[in-house]
C-alpha atoms as a PDB file:
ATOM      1  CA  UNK A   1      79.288  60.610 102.128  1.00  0.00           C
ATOM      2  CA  UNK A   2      78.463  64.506 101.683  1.00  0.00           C
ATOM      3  CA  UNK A   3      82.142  66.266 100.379  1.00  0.00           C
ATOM      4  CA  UNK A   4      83.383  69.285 102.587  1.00  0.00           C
ATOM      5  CA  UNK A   5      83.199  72.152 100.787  1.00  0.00           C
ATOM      6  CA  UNK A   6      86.760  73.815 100.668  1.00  0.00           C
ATOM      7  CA  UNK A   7      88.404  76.234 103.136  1.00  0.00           C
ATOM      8  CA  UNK A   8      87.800  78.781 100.917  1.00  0.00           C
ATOM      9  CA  UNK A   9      85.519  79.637  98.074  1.00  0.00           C
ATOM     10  CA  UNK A  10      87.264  80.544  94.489  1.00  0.00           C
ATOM     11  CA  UNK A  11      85.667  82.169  91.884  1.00  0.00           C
ATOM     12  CA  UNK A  12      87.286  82.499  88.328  1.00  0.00           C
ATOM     13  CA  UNK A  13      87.073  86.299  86.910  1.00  0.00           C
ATOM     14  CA  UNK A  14      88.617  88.106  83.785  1.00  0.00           C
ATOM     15  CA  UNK A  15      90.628  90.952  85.462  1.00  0.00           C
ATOM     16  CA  UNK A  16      90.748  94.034  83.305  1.00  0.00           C
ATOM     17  CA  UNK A  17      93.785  95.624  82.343  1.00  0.00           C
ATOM     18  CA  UNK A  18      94.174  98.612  85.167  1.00  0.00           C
ATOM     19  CA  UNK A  19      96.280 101.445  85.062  1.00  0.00           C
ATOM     20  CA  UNK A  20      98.128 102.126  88.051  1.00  0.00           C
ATOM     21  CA  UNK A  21      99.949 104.301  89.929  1.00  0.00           C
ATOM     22  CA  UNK A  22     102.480 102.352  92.060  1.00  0.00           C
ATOM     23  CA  UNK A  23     104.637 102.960  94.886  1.00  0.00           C
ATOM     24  CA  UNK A  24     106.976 100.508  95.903  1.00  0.00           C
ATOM     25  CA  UNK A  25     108.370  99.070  99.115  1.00  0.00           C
ATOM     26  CA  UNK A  26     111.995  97.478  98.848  1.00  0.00           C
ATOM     27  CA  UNK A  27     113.572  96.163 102.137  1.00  0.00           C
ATOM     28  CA  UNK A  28     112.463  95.034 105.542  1.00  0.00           C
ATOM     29  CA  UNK A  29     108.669  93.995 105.740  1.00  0.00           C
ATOM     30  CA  UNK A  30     108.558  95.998 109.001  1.00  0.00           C
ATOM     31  CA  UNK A  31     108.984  99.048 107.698  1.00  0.00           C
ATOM     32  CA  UNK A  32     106.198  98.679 105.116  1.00  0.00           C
ATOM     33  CA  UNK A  33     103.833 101.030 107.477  1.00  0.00           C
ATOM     34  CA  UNK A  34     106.282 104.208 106.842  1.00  0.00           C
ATOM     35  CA  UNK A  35     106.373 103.130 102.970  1.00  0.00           C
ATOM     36  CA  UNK A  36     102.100 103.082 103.349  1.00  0.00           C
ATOM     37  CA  UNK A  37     101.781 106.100 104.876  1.00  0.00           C
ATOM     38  CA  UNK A  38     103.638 108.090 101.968  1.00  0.00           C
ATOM     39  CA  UNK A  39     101.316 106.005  99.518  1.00  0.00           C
ATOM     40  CA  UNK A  40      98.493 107.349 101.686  1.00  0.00           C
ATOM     41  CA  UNK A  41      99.860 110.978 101.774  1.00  0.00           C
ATOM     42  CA  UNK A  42     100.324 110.901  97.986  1.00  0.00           C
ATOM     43  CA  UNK A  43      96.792 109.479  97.003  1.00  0.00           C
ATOM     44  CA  UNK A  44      95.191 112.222  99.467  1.00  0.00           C
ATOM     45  CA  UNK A  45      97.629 115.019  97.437  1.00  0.00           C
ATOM     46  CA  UNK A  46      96.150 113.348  93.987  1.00  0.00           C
ATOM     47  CA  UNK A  47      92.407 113.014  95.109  1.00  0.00           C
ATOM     48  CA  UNK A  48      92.970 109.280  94.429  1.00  0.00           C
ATOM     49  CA  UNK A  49      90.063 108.003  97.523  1.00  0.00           C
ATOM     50  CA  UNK A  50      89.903 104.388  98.305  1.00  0.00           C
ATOM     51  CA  UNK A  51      85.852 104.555  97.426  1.00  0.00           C
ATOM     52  CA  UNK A  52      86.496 105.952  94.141  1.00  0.00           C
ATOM     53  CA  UNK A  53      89.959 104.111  93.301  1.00  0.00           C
ATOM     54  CA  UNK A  54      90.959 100.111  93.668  1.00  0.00           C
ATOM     55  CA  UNK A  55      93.886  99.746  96.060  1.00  0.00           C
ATOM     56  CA  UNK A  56      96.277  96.986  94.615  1.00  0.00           C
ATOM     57  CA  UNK A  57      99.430  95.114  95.935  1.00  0.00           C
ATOM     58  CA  UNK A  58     101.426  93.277  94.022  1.00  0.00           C
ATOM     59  CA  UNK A  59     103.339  90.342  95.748  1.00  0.00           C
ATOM     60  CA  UNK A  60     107.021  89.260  94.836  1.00  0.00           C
ATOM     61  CA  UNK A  61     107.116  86.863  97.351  1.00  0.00           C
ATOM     62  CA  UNK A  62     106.373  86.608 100.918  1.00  0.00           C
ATOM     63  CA  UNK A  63     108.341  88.219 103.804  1.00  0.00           C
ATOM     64  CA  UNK A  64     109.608  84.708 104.838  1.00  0.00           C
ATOM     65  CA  UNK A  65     110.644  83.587 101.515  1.00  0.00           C
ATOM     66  CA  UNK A  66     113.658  86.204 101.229  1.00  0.00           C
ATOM     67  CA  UNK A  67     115.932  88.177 103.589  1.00  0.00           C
ATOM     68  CA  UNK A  68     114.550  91.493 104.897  1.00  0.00           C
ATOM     69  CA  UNK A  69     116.870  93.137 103.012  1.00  0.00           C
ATOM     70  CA  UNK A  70     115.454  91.785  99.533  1.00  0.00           C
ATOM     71  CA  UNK A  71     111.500  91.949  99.984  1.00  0.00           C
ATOM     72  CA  UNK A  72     109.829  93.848  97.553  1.00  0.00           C
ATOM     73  CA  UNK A  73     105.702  94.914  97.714  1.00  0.00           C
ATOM     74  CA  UNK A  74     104.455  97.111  95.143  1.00  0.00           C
ATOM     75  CA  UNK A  75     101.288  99.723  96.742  1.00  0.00           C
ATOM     76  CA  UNK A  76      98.832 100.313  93.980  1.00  0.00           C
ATOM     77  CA  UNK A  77      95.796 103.008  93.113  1.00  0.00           C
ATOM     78  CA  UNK A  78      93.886 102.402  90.021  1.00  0.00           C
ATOM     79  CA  UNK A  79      94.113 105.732  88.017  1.00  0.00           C
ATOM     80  CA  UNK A  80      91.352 105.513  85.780  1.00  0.00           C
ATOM     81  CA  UNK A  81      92.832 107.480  83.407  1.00  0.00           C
ATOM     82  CA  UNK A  82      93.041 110.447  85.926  1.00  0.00           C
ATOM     83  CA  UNK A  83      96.096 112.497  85.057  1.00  0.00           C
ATOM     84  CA  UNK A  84      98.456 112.542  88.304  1.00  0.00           C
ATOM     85  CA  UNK A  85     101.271 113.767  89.298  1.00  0.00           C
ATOM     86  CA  UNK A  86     104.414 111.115  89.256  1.00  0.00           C
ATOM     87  CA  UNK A  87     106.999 111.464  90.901  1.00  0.00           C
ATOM     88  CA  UNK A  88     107.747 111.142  95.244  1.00  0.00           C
ATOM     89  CA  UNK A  89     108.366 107.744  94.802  1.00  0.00           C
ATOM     90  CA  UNK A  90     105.371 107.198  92.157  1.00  0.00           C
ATOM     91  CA  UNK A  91     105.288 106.109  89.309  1.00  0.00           C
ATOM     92  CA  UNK A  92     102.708 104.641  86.049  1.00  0.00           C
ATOM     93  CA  UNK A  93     101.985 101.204  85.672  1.00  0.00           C
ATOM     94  CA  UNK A  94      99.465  98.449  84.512  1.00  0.00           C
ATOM     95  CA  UNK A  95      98.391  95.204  86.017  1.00  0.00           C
ATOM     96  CA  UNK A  96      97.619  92.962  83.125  1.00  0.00           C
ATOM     97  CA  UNK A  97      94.696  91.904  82.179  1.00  0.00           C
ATOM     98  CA  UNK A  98      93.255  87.986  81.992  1.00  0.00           C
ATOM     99  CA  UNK A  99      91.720  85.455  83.919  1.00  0.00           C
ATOM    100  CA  UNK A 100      92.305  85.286  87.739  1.00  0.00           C
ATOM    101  CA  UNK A 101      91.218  82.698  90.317  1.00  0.00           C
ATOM    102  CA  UNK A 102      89.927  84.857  93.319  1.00  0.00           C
ATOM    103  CA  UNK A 103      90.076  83.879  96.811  1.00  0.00           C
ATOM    104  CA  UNK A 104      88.433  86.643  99.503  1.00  0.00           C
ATOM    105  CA  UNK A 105      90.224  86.318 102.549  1.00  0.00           C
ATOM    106  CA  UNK A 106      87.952  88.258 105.716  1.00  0.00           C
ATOM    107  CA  UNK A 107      90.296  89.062 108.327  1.00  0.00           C
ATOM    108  CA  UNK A 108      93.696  90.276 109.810  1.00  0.00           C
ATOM    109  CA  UNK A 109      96.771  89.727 107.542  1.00  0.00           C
ATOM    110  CA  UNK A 110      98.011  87.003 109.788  1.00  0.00           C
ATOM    111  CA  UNK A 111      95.723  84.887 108.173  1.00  0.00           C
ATOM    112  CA  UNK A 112      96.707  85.831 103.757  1.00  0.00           C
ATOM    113  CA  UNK A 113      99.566  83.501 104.091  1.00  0.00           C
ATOM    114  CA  UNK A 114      97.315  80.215 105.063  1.00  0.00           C
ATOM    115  CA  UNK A 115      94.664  81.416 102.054  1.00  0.00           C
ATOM    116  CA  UNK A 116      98.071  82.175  99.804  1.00  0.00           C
ATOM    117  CA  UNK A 117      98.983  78.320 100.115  1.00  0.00           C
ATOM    118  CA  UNK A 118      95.727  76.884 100.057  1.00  0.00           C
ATOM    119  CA  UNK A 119      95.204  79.021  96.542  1.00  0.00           C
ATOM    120  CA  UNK A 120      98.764  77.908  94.754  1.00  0.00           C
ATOM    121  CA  UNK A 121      98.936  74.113  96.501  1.00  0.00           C
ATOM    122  CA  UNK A 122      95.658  72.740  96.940  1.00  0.00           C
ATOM    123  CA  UNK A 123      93.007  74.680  94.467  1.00  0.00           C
ATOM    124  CA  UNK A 124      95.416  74.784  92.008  1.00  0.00           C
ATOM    125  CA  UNK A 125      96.786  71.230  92.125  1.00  0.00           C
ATOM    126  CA  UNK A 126      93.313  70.007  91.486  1.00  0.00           C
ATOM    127  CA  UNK A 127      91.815  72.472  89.934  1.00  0.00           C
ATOM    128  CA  UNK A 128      93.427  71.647  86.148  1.00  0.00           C
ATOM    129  CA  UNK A 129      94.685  75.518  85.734  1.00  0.00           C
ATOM    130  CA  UNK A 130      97.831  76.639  85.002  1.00  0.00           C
ATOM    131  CA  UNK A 131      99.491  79.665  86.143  1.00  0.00           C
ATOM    132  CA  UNK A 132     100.118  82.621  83.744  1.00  0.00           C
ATOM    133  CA  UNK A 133     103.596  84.304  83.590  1.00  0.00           C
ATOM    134  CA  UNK A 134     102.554  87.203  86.225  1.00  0.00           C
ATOM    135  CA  UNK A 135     102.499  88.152  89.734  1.00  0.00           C
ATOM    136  CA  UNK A 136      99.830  87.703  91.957  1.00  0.00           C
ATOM    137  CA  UNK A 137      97.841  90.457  93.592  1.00  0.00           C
ATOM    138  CA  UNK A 138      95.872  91.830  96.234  1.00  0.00           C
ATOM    139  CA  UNK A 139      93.055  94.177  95.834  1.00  0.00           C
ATOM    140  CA  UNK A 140      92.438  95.752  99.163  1.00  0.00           C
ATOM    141  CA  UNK A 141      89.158  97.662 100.569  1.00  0.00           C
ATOM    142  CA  UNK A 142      90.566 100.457 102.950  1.00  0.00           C
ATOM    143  CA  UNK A 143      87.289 101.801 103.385  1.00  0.00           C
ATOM    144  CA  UNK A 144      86.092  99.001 105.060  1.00  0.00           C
ATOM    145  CA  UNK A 145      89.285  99.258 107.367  1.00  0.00           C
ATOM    146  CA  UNK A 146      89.116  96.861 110.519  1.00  0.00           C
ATOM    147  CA  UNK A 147      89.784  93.422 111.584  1.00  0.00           C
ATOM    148  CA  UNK A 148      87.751  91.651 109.257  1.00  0.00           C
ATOM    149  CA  UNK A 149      87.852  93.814 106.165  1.00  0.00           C
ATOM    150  CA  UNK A 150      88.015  91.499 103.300  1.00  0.00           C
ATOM    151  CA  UNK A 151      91.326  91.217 100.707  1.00  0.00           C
ATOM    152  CA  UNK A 152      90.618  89.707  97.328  1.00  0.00           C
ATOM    153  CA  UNK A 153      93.782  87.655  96.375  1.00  0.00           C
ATOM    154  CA  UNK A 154      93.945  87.505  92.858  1.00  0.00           C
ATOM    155  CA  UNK A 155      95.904  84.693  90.667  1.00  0.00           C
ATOM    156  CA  UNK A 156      96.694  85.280  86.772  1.00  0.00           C
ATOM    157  CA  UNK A 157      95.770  81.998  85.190  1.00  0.00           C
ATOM    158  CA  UNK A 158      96.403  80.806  81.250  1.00  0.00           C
END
């Protein structure tokens, strides 16, 4: 019998270290728009353009997983090096380097939590990885803004 290939491809990658500028969103998950349109205001103000500069999330846990009160999303431009101006909320930062299982998820952001669970219960259950000490991430594509622009979710392995 022929095996199924899995819900969703994965592909392992070493992630370079990236130096960020972050912005981050603390409280309810609803209010995340008003905290992305300051991101958006300050990247225009440091000629940071999505086509030129990776757009990063980092994830501290999903908005049903804490209160409203406690969620936490960091919003992320890779720098480059660029000198910016910190500050309005902004401030330097680095993803870390290292190997990452990537899942592409092509759609609205209803669907990241299904791909999130496939990619920490099944995959890795049977893959025979183990997690690294660091938080997972999204790299986003705003350029490609729609209903099925693609999200690579990225997960720091050993």
């Amino acid at each position: 019998m022929p095996q199924s290939s899995p819900p969703y491809p994965i592909r392992i990658v070493d992630f370079p270290e990236t130096p960020v500028a972050v912005m981050t969103h603390r409280g309810d998950p609803a209010l995340i728009a008003e905290t992305v349109g300051r991101f958006i205001a300050w990247r225009k103000a440091n000629h940071l353009p999505p086509s030129q500069h990776a757009t990063f999330n980092i994830l501290y846990g999903g908005p049903d997983q804490v209160p409203p009160a406690e969620f936490r999303q960091d919003l992320c431009v890779a720098t480059g090096g660029k000198a910016v101006a910190f500050g309005s909320g902004v401030a330097a930062g680095i993803i870390a380097g290292g190997r990452c299982a990537v899942l592409r998820h092509v759609g609205p952001d209803d669907g990241l939590e299904a791909a999130l669970t496939y990619l920490y219960g099944d995959w890795l259950s049977q893959s025979g990885e183990e997690l690294r000490d660091s938080l997972p991430f999204l790299q986003r594509f705003p350029e490609l803004a729609g209903h099925d622009s693609p999200v690579d979710i990225f997960l720091p392995l050993r």
